[in-house]
C-alpha atoms as a PDB file:
ATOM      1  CA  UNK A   1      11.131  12.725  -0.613  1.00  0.00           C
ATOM      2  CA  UNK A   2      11.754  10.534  -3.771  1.00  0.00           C
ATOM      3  CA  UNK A   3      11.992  12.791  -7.065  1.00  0.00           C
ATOM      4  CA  UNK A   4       9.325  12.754  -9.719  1.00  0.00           C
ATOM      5  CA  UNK A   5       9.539  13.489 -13.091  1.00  0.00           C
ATOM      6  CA  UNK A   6       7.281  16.213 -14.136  1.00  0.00           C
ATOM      7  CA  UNK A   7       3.936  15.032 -15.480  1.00  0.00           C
ATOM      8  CA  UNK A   8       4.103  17.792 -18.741  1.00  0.00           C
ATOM      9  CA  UNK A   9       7.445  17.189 -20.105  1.00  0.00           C
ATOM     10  CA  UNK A  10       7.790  13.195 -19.168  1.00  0.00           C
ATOM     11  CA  UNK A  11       7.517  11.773 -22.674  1.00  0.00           C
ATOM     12  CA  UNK A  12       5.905   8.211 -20.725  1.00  0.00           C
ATOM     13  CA  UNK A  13       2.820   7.522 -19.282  1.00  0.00           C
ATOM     14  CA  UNK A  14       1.914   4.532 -16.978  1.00  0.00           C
ATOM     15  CA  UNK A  15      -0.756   2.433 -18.535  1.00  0.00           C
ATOM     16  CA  UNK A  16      -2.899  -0.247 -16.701  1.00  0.00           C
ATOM     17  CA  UNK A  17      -2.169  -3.558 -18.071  1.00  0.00           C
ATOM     18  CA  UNK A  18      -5.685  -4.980 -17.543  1.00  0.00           C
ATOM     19  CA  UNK A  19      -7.458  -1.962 -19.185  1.00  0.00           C
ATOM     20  CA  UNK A  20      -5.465   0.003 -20.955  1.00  0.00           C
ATOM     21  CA  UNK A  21      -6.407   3.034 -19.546  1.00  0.00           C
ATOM     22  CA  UNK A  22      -3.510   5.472 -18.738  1.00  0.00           C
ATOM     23  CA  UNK A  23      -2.721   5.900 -15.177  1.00  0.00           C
ATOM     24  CA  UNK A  24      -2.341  10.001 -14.057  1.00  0.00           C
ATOM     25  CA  UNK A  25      -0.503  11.564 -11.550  1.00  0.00           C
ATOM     26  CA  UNK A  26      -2.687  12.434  -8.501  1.00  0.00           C
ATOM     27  CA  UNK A  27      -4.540   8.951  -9.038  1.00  0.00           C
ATOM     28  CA  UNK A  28      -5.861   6.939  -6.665  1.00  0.00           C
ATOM     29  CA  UNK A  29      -4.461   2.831  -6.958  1.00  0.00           C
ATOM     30  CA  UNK A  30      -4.860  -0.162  -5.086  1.00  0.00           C
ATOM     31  CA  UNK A  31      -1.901  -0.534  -3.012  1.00  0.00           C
ATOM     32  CA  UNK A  32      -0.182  -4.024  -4.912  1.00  0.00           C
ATOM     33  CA  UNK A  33      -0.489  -5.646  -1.271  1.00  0.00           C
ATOM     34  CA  UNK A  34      -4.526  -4.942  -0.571  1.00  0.00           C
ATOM     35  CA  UNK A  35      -3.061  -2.351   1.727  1.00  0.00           C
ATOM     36  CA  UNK A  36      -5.616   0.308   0.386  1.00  0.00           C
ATOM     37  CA  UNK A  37      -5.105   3.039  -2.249  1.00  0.00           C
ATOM     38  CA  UNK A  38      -2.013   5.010  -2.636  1.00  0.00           C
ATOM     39  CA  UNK A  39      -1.201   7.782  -4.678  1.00  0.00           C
ATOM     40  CA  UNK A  40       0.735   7.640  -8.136  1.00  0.00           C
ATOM     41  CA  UNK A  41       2.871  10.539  -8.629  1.00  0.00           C
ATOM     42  CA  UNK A  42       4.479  10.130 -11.836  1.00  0.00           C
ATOM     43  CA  UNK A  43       8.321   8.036 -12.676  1.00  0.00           C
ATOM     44  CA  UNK A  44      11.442   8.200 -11.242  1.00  0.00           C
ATOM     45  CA  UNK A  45      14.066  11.213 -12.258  1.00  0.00           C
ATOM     46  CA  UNK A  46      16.884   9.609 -13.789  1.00  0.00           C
ATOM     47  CA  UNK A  47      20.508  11.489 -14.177  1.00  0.00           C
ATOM     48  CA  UNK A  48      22.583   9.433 -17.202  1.00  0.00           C
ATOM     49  CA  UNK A  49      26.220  10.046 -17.198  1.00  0.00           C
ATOM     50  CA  UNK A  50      27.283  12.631 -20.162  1.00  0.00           C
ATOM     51  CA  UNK A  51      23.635  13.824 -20.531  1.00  0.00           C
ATOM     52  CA  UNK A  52      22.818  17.550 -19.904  1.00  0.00           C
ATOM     53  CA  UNK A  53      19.431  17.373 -18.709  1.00  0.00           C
ATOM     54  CA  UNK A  54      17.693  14.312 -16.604  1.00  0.00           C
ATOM     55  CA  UNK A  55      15.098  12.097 -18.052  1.00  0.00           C
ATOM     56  CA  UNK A  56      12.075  10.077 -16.868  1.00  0.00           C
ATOM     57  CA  UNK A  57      12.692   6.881 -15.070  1.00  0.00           C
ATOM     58  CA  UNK A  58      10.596   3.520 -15.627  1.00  0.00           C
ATOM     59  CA  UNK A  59      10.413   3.059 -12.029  1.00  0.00           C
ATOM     60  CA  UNK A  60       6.743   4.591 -10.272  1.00  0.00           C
ATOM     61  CA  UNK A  61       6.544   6.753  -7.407  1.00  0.00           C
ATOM     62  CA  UNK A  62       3.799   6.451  -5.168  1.00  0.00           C
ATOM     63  CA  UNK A  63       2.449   7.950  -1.766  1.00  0.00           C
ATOM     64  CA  UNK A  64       0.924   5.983   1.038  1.00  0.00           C
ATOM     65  CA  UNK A  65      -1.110   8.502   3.259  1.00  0.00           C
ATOM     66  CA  UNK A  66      -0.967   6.595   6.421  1.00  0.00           C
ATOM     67  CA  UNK A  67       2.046   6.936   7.052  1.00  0.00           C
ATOM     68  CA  UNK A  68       2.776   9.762   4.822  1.00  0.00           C
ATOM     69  CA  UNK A  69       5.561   8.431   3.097  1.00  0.00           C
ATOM     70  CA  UNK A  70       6.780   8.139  -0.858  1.00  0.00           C
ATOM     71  CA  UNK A  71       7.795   5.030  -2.493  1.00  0.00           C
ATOM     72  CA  UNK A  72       8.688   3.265  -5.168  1.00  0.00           C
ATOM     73  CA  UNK A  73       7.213   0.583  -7.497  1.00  0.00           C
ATOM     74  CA  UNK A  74       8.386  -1.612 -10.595  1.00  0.00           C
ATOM     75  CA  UNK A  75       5.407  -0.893 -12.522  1.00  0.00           C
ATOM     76  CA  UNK A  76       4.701  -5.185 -13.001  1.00  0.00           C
ATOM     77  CA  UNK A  77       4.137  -4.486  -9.154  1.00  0.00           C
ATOM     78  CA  UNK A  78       1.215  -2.477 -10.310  1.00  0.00           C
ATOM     79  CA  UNK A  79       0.348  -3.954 -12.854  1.00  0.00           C
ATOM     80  CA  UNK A  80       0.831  -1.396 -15.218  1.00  0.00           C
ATOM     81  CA  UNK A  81       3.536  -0.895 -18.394  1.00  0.00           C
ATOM     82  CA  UNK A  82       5.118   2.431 -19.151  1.00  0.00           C
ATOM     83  CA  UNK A  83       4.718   3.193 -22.889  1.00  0.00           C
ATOM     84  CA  UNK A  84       6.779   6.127 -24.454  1.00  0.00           C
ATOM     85  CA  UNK A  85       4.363   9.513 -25.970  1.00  0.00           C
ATOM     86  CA  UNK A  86       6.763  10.993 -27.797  1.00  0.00           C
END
C-alpha cells in the first residue's frame, strides 16, 4: 500500500489540464494507457529532512481494480497539474 496524503489537510489539488476541472479523490480516470479507469486517491506523503510533520507530494496515487493494486503517476502522465489551495 502506497501512502496518501489526506484529502482535508493536503493544501493541493490535482487539476485536469484539458478542463480545468479539479480531479477528487475517489474519482474515476482513464487509465493514461487506455487500460480502463482507475481510481485517484489523492498525492504522495512526503517526509523532508528537519521537518516535524510530512507534507503532500506532487506525485498521484492511483488504484487499478483488476488487479487490486496502488500506483503511482507523474501527474503529465494524467494529464493533470497539481496547483497549491492554500
Amino acid at each position: 500500500m502506497i501512502a496518501v496524503f489526506p484529502a482535508a489537510t493536503a493544501g493541493v489539488r490535482l487539476v485536469d489540464l484539458a478542463t480545468g476541472e479539479e480531479i477528487k479523490p475517489g474519482q474515476s480516470i482513464p487509465e493514461p494507457y487506455g487500460h480502463g479507469q482507475i481510481t485517484y486517491l489523492g498525492p504522495t506523503v512526503v517526509h523532508q529532512e528537519g521537518e516535524p510533520e510530512p507534507k503532500p507530494g506532487r506525485v498521484a496515487v492511483v488504484q487499478y481494480t483488476s488487479p487490486e493494486t496502488d500506483w503511482v503517476f507523474l501527474p503529465a502522465e494524467l494529464h493533470s497539474r497539481y496547483e497549491d489551495t492554500d
